[in-house]
N, C-alpha and C. Protein backbone atom coordinates (compact mmCIF):
# COMPACT_ATOMS: atom_id res chain seq x y z
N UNK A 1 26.01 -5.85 16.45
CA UNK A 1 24.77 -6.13 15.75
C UNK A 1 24.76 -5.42 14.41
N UNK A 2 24.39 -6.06 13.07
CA UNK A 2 23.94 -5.44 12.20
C UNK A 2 23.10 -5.14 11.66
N UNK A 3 23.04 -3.96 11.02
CA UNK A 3 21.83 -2.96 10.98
C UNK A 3 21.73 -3.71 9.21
N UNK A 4 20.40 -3.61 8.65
CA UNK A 4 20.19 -3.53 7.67
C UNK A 4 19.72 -2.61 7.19
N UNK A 5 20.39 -1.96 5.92
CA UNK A 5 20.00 -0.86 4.97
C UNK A 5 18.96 -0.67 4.20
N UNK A 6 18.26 -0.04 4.06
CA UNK A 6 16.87 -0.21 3.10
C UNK A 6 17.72 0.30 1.87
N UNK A 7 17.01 -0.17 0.65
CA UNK A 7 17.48 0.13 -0.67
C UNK A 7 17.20 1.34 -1.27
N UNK A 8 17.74 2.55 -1.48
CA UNK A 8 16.97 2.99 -2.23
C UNK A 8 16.18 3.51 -2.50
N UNK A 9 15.87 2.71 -3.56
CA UNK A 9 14.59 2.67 -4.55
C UNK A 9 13.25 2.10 -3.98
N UNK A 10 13.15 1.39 -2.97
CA UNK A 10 12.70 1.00 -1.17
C UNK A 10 12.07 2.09 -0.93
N UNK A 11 13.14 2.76 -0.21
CA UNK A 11 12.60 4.42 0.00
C UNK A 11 12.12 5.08 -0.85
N UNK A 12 12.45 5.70 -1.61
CA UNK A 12 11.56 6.23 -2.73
C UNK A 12 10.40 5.06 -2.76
N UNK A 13 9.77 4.44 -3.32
CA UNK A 13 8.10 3.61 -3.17
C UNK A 13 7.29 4.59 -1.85
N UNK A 14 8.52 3.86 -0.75
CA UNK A 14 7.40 4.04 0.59
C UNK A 14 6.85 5.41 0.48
N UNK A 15 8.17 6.45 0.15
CA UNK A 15 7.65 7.92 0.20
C UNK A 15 6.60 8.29 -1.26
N UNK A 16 6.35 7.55 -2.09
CA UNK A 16 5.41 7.74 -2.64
C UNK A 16 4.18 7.46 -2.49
N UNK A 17 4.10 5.81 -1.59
CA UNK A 17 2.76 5.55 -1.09
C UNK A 17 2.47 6.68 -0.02
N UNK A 18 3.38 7.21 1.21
CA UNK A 18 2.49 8.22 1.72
C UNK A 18 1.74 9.12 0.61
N UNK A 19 2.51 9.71 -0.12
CA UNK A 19 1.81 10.96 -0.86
C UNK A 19 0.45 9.69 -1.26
N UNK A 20 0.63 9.22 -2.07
CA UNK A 20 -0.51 8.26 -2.73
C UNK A 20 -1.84 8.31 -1.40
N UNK A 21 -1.48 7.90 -0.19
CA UNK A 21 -2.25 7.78 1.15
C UNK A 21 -2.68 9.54 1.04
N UNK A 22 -2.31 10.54 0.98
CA UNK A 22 -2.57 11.62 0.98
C UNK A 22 -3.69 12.10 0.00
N UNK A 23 -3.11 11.49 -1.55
CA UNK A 23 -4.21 11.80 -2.69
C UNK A 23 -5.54 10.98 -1.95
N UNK A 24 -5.01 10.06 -1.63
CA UNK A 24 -6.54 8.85 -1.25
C UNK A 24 -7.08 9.58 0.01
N UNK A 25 -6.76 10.40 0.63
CA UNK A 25 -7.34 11.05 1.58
C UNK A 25 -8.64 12.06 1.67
N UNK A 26 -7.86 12.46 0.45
CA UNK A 26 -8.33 13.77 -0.72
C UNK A 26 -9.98 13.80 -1.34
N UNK A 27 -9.58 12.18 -1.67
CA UNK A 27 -10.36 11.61 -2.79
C UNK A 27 -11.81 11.15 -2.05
N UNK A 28 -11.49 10.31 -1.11
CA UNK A 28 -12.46 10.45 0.13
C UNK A 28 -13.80 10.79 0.49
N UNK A 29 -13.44 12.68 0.04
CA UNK A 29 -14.60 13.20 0.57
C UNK A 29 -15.24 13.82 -0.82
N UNK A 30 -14.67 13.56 -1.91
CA UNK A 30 -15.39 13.87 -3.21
C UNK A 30 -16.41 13.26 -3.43
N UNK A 31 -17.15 13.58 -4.08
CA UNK A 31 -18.25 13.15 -4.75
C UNK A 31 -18.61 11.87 -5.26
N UNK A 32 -17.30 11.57 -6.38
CA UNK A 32 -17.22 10.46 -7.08
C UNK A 32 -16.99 9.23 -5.57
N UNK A 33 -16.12 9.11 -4.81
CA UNK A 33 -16.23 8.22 -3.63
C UNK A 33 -17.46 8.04 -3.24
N UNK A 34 -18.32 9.04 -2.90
CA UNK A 34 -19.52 8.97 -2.43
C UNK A 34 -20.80 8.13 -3.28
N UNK A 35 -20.33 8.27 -4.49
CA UNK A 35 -21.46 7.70 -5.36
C UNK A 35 -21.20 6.10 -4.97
N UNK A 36 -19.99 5.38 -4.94
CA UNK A 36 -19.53 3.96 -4.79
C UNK A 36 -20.61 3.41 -4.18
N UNK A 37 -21.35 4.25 -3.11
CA UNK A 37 -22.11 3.68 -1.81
C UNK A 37 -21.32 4.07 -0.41
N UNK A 38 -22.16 3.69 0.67
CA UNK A 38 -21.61 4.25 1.46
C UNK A 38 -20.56 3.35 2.14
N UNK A 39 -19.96 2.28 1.54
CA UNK A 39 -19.34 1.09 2.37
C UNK A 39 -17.87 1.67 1.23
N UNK A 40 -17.52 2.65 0.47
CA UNK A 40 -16.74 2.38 -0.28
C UNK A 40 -16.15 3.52 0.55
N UNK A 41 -16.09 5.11 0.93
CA UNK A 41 -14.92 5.83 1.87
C UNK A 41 -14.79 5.05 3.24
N UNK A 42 -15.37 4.37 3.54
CA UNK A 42 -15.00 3.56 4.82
C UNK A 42 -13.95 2.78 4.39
N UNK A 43 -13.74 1.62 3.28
CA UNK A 43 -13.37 0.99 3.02
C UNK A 43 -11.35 1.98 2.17
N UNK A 44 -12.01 2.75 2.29
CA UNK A 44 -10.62 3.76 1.31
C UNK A 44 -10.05 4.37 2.94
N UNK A 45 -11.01 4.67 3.87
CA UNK A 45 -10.34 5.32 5.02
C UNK A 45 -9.51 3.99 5.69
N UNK A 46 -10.55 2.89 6.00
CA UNK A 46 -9.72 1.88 6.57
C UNK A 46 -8.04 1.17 5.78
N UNK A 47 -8.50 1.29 3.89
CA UNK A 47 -7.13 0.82 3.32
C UNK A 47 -6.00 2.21 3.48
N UNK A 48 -6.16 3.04 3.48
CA UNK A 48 -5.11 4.16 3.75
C UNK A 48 -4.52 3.72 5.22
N UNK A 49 -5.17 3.49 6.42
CA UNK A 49 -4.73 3.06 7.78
C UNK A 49 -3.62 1.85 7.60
N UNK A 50 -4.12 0.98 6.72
CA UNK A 50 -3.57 -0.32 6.30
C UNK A 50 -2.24 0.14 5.87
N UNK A 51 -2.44 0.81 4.77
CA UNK A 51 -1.47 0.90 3.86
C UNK A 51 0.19 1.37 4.91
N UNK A 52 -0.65 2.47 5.40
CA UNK A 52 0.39 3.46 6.23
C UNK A 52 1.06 2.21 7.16
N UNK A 53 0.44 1.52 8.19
CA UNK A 53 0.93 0.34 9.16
C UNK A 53 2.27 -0.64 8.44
N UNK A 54 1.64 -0.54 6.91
CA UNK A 54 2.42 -1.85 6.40
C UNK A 54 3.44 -1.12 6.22
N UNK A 55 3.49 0.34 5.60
CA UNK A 55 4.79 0.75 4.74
C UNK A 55 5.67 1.28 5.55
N UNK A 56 5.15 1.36 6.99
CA UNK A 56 5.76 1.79 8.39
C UNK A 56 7.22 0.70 8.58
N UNK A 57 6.47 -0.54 8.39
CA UNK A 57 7.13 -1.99 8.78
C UNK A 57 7.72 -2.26 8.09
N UNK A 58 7.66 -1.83 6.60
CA UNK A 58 8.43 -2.36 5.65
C UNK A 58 9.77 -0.84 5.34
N UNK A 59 9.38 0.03 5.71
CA UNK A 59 10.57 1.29 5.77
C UNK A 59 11.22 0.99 7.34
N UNK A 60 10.93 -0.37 7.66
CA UNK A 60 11.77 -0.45 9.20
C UNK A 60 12.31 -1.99 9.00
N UNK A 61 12.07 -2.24 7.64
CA UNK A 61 12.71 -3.59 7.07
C UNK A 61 12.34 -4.94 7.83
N UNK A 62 10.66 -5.10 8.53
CA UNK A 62 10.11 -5.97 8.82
C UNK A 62 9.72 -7.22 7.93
N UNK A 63 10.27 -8.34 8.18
CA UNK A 63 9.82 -9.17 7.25
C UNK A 63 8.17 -9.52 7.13
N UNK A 64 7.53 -8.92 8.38
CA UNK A 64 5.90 -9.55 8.84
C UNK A 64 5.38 -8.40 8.07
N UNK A 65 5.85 -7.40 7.64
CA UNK A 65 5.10 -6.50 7.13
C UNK A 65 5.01 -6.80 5.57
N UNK A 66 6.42 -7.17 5.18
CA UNK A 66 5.93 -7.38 3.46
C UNK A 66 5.13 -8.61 3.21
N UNK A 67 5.13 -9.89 4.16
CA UNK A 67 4.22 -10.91 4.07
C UNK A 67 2.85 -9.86 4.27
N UNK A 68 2.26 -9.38 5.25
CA UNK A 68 0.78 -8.79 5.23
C UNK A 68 0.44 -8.12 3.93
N UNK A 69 2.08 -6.89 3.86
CA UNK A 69 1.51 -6.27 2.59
C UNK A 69 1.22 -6.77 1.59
N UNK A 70 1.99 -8.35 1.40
CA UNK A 70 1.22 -8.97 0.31
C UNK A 70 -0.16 -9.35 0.27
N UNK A 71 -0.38 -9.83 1.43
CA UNK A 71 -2.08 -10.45 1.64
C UNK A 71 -2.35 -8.65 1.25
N UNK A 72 -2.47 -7.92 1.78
CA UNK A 72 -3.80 -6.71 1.70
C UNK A 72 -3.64 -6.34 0.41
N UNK A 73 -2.64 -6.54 -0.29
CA UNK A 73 -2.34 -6.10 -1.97
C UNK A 73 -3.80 -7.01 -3.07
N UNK A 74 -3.25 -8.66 -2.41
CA UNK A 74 -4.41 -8.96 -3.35
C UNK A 74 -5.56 -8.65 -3.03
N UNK A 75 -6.06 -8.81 -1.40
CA UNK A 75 -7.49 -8.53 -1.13
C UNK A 75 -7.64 -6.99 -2.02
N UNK A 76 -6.66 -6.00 -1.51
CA UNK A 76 -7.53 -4.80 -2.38
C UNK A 76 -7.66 -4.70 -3.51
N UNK A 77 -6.85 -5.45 -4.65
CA UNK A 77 -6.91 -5.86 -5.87
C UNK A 77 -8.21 -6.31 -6.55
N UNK A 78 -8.63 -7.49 -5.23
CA UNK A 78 -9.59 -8.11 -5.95
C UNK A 78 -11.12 -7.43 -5.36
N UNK A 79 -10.82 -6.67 -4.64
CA UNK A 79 -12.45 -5.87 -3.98
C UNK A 79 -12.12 -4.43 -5.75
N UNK A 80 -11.20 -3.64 -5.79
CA UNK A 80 -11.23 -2.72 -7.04
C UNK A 80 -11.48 -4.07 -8.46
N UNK A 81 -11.39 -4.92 -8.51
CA UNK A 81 -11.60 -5.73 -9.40
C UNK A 81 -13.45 -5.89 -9.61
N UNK A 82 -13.61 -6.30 -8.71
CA UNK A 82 -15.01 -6.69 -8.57
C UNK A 82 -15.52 -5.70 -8.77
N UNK A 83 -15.24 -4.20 -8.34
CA UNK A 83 -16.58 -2.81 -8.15
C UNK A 83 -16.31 -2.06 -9.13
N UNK A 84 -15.06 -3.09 -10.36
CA UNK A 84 -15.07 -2.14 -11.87
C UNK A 84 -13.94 -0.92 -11.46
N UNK A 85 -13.34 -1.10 -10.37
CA UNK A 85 -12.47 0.43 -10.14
C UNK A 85 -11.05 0.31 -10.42
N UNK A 86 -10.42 -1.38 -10.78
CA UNK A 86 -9.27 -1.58 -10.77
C UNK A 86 -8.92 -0.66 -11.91
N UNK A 87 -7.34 -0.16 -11.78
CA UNK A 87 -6.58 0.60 -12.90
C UNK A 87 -4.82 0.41 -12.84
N UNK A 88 -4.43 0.37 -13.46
CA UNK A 88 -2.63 0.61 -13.58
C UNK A 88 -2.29 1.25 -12.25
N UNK A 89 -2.96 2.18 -12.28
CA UNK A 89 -2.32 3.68 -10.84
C UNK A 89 -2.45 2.16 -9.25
N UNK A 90 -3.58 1.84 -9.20
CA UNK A 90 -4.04 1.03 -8.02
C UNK A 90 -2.89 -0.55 -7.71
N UNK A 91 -2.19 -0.47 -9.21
CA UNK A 91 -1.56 -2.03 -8.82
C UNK A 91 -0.23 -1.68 -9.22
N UNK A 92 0.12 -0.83 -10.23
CA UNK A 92 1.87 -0.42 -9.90
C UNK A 92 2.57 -0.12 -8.88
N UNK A 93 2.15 0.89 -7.92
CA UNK A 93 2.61 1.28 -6.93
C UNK A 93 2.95 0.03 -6.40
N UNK A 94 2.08 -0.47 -5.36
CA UNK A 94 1.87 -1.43 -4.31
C UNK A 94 3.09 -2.77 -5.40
N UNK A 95 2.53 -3.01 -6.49
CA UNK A 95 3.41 -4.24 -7.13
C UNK A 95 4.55 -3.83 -6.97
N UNK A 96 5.29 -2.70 -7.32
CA UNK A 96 6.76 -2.04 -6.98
C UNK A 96 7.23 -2.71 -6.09
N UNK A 97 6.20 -1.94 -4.61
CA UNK A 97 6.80 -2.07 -3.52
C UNK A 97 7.07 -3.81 -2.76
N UNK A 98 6.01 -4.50 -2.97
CA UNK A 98 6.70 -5.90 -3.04
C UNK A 98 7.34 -6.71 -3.86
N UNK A 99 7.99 -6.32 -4.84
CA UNK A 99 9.00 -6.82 -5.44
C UNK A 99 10.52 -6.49 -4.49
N UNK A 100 10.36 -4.78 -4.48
CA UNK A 100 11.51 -4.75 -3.58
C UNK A 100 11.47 -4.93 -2.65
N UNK A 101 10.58 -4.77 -2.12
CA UNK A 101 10.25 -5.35 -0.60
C UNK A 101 10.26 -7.19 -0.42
N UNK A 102 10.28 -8.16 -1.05
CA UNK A 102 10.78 -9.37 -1.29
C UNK A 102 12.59 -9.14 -1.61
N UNK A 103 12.95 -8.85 -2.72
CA UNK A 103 13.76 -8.67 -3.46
C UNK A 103 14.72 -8.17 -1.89
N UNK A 104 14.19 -7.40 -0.96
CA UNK A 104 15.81 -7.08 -0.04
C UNK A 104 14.95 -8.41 1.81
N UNK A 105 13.93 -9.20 1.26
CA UNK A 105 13.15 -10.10 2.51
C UNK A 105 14.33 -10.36 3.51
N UNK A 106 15.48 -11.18 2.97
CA UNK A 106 16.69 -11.97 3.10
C UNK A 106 17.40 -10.75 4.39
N UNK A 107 17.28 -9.31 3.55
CA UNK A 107 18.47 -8.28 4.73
C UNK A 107 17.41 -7.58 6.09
N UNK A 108 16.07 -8.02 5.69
CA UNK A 108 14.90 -7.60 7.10
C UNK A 108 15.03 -8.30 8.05
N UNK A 109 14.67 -7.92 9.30
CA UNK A 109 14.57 -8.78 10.66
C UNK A 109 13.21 -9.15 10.79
């Protein structure tokens, strides 16, 4: 049986979205989160859960994971779009990671 290799530059992303899941952890219980309303650290606790599940699947070279991670990329895109919060930091990361995460689809199971 052959094993497929993650790329890389693969690895490095995923290990940055944890830290990223860590800052967003952080961020959470500040102030500025709190002002959003109260549906917005729910919504940052539940996308950190997300995030972690997908980048689990995709550092284990799941093809079902980079299809989801794409769906939850735009939904969270377009909820920080709408509440004025979208920025560079919120869509580089994640865009990275499904490029390469497409870019190696072909060597995932």
């Amino acid at each position: 049986m052959q094993t497929s290799s993650r790329p890389n530059f693969l690895t490095l992303l995923c290990f940055l979205n944890i830290i990223g899941a860590i800052l967003t952890l952080l961020y959470l219980f500040s102030p500025q989160s709190k002002q959003m309303g109260a549906w917005f650290p729910m919504f940052l606790s539940m996308s950190v859960i997300i995030n972690l599940a997908l980048i689990a699947g995709i550092w284990m070279m799941r093809k079902m994971a980079v299809r989801l991670y794409t769906g939850w990329f735009l939904i969270q895109q377009l909820i920080y779009y709408f509440v004025k919060l979208w920025a560079w930091n919120v869509f580089l990361l994640p865009a990275l990671i499904l490029i390469m995460g497409w870019l190696a689809y072909k060597e995932m199971k």
